[in-house]
Protein backbone atom coordinates (compact mmCIF):
# COMPACT_ATOMS: atom_id res chain seq x y z
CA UNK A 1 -23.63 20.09 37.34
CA UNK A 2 -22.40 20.56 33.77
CA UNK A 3 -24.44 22.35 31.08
CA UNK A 4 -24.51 20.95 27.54
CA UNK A 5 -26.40 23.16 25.24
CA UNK A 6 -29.13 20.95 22.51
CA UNK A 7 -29.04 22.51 19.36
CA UNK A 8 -26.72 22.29 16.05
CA UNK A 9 -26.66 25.55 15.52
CA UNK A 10 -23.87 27.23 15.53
CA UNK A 11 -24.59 30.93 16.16
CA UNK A 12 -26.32 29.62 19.60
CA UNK A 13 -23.07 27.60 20.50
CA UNK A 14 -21.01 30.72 20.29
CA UNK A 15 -23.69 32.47 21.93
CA UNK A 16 -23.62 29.81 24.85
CA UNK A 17 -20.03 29.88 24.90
CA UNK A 18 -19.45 33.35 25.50
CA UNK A 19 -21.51 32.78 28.77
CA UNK A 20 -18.63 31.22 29.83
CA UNK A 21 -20.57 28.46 31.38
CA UNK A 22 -20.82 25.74 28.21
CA UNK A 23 -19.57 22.17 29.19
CA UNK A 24 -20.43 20.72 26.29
CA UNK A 25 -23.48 20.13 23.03
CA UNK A 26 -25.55 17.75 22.31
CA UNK A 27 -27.34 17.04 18.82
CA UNK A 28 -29.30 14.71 16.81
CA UNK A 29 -30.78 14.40 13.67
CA UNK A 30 -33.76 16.50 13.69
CA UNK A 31 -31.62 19.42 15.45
CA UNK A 32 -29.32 18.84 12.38
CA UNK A 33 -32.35 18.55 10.17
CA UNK A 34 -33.74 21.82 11.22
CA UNK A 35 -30.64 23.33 10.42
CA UNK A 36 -30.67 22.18 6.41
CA UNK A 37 -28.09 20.24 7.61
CA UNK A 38 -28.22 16.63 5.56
CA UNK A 39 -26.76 14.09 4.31
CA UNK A 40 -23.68 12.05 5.63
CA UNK A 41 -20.87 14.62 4.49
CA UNK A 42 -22.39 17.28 5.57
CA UNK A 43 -23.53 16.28 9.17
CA UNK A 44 -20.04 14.92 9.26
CA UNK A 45 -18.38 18.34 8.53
CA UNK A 46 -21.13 20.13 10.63
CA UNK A 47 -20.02 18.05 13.86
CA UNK A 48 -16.52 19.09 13.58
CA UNK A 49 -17.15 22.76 13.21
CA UNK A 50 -19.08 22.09 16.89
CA UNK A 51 -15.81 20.38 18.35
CA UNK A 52 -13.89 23.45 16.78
CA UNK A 53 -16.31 25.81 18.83
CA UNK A 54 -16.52 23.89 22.23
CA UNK A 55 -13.68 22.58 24.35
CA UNK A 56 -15.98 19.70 25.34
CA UNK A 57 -17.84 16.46 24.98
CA UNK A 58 -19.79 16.80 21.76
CA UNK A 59 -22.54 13.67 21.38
CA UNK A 60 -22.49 12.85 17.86
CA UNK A 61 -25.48 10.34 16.78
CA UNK A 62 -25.34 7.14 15.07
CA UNK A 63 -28.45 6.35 12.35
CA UNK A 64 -27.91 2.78 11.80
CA UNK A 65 -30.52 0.91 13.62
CA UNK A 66 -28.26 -3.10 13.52
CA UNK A 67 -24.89 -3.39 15.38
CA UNK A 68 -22.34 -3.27 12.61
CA UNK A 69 -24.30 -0.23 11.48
CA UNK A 70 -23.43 1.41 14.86
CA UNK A 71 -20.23 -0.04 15.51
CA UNK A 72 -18.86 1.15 11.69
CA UNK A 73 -20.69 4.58 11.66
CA UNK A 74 -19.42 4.92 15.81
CA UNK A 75 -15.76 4.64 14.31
CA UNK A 76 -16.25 7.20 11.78
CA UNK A 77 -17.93 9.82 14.35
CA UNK A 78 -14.60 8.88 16.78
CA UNK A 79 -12.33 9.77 14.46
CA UNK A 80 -13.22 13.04 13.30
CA UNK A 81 -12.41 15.01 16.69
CA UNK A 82 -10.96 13.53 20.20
CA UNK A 83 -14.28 15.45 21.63
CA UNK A 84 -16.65 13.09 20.32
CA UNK A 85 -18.98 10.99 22.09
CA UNK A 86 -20.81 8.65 20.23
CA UNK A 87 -24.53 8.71 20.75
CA UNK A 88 -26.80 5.48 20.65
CA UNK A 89 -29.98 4.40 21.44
CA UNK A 90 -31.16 2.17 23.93
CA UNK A 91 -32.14 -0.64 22.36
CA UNK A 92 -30.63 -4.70 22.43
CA UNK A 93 -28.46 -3.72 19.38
CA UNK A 94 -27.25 -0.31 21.14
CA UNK A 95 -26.24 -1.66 24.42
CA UNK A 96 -24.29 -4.45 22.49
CA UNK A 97 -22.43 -1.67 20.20
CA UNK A 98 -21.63 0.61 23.56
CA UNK A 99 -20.39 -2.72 25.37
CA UNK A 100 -17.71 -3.05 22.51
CA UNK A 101 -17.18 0.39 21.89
CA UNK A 102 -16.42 0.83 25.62
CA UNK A 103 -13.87 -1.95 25.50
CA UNK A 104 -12.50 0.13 22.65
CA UNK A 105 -11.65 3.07 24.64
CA UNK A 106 -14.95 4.78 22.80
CA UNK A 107 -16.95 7.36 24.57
CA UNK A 108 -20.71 6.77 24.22
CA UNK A 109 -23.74 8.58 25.28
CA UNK A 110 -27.06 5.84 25.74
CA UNK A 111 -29.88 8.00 23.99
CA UNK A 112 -33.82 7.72 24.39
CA UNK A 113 -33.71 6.23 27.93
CA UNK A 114 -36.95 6.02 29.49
CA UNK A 115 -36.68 3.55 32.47
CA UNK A 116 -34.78 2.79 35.40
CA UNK A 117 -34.33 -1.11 34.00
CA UNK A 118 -33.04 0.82 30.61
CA UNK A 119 -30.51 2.96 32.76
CA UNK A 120 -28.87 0.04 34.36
CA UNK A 121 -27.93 -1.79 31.20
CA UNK A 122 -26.74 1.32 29.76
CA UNK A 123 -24.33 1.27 32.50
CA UNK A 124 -23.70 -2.24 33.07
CA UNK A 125 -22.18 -1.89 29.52
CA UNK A 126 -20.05 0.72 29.85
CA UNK A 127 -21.75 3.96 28.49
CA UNK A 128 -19.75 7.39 29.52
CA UNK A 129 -23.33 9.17 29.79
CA UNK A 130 -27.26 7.90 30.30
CA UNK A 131 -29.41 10.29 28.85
CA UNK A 132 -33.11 9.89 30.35
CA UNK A 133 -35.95 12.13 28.74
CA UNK A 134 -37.41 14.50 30.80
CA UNK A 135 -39.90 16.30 29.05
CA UNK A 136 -40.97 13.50 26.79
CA UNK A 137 -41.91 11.88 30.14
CA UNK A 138 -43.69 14.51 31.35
CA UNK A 139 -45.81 14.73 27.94
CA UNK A 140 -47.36 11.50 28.41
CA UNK A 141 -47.94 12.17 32.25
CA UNK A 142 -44.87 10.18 34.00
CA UNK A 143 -42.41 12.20 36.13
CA UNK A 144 -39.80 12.45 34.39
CA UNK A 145 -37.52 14.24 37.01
CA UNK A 146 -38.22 11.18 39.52
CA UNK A 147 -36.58 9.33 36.79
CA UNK A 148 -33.60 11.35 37.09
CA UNK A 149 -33.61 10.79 40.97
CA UNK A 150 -33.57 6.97 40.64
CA UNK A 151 -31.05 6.47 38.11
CA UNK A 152 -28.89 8.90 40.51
CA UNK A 153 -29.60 6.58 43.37
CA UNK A 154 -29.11 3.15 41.58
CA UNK A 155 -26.01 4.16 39.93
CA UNK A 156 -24.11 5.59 43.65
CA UNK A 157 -25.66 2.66 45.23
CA UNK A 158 -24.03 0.36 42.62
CA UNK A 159 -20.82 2.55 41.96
CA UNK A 160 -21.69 2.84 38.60
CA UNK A 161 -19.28 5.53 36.90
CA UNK A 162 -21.40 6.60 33.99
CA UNK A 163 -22.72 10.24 34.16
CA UNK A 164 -26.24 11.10 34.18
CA UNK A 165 -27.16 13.74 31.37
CA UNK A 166 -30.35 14.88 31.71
CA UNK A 167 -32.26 15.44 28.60
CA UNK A 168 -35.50 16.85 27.02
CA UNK A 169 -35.36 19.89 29.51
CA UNK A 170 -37.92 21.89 28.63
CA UNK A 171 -37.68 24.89 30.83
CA UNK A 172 -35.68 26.50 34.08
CA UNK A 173 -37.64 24.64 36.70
CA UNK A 174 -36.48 21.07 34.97
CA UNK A 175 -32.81 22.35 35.31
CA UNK A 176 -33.19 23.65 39.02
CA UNK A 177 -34.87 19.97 40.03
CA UNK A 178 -32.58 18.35 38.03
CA UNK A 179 -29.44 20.18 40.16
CA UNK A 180 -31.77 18.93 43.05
CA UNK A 181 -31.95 15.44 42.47
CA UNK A 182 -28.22 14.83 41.73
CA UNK A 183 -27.66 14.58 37.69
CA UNK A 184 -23.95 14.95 36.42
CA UNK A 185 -25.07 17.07 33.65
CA UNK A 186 -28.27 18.93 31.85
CA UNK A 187 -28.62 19.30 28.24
CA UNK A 188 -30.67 22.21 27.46
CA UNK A 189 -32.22 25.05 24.12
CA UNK A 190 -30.70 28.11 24.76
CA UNK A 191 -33.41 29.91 25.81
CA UNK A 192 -33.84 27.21 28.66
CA UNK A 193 -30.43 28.53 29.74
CA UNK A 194 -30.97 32.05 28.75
CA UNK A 195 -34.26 32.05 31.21
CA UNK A 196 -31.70 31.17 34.16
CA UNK A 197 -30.63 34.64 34.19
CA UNK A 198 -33.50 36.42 34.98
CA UNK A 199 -35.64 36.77 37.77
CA UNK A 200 -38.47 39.34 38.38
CA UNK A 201 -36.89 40.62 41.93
CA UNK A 202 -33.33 41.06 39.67
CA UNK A 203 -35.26 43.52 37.50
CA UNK A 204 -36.73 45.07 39.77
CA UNK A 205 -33.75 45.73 42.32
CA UNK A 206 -31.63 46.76 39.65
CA UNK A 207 -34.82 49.66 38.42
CA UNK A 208 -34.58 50.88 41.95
CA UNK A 209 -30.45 51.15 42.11
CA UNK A 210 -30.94 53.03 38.81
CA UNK A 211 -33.96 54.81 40.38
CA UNK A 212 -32.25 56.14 43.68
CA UNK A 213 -28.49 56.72 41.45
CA UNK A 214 -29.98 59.68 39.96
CA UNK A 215 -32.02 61.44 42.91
């Protein structure tokens, strides 16, 4: 399973990175927004400082809400870095603009996915990556992890080749059932991925190597 970190910060990308387990980032406008990042030339210039830091797929996120909107603002995100991979909601206007952009040669990433029924058009159109919401899920009392599991299953029943990015992770146990249940890839904060590393028993071996060393 690949990890993408979810953030637009740059410190925590090179932080990630020097992990030496980053796949990839993931970003949208309120991770840009909490930043100070805004405004078209900005966010523009702010993605390609991410491809610059990560030798991977960076999901870059449309605003426009109608079809040209996507398709022109798609075109521009594509042609800052070869990384890219435009991100786009799941709605009837979205699954139209990753149909043609996947004709195009365009990578895509279907955003805000909260149904199996969503998941299959996503991929009946084309999209590189499905991104289904964990967490949000979970808020609202759905399982958002079975989610996961049945998108997995439809898309190897089907031989569907788009890749299942989990999203919304909130914290280590979402990544470990994620793994579990088959997704491609899970976006996560950095502290989600910084919790990975430790474990009480880790601790508390490594106080008693210390411990013995010097008796």
């Amino acid at each position: 399973m690949k990890f993408f970190l979810d953030t637009a910060n740059l410190q925590e990308i090179t932080e990630a990175r020097s992990y030496g387990i980053l796949d990839g980032v993931t970003t949208n406008p309120s991770l840009m927004a909490k930043e100070g990042i805004r405004g078209k030339k900005a966010i523009l210039a702010h993605y390609l400082a991410i491809c610059n830091l990560v030798d991977g797929d960076i999901s870059a996120e449309v605003l426009a809400l109608d079809y040209k909107g996507m398709l022109d603002e798609a075109h521009e995100l594509a042609d800052l870095h070869s990384n890219i991979v435009v991100k786009i909601p799941c709605t009837m206007e979205g699954i139209q603009a990753i149909n043609t952009l996947t004709q195009e040669g365009i990578s895509t990433n279907c955003t805000l996915v909260f149904s199996l029924g969503q998941a299959l058009l996503a991929a009946k159109a084309g999209a590189t990556y499905v991104s289904p919401f964990v967490g949000r899920l979970d808020d609202i009392c759905e399982d958002g992890i079975s989610l996961v599991a049945s998108i997995v299953e439809c898309y190897d029943t089907y031989g569907f080749n788009t890749e299942v990015l989990a999203a919304s992770i909130r914290h280590p146990q979402h990544v470990v059932r994620c793994l579990e249940v088959g997704a491609d890839v899970a976006t996560c904060p950095l502290s989600v991925i910084q919790s990975l590393f430790r474990h009480p028993l880790t601790d508390s071996g490594l106080a008693k190597f210390i411990a013995d060393s010097l008796k």
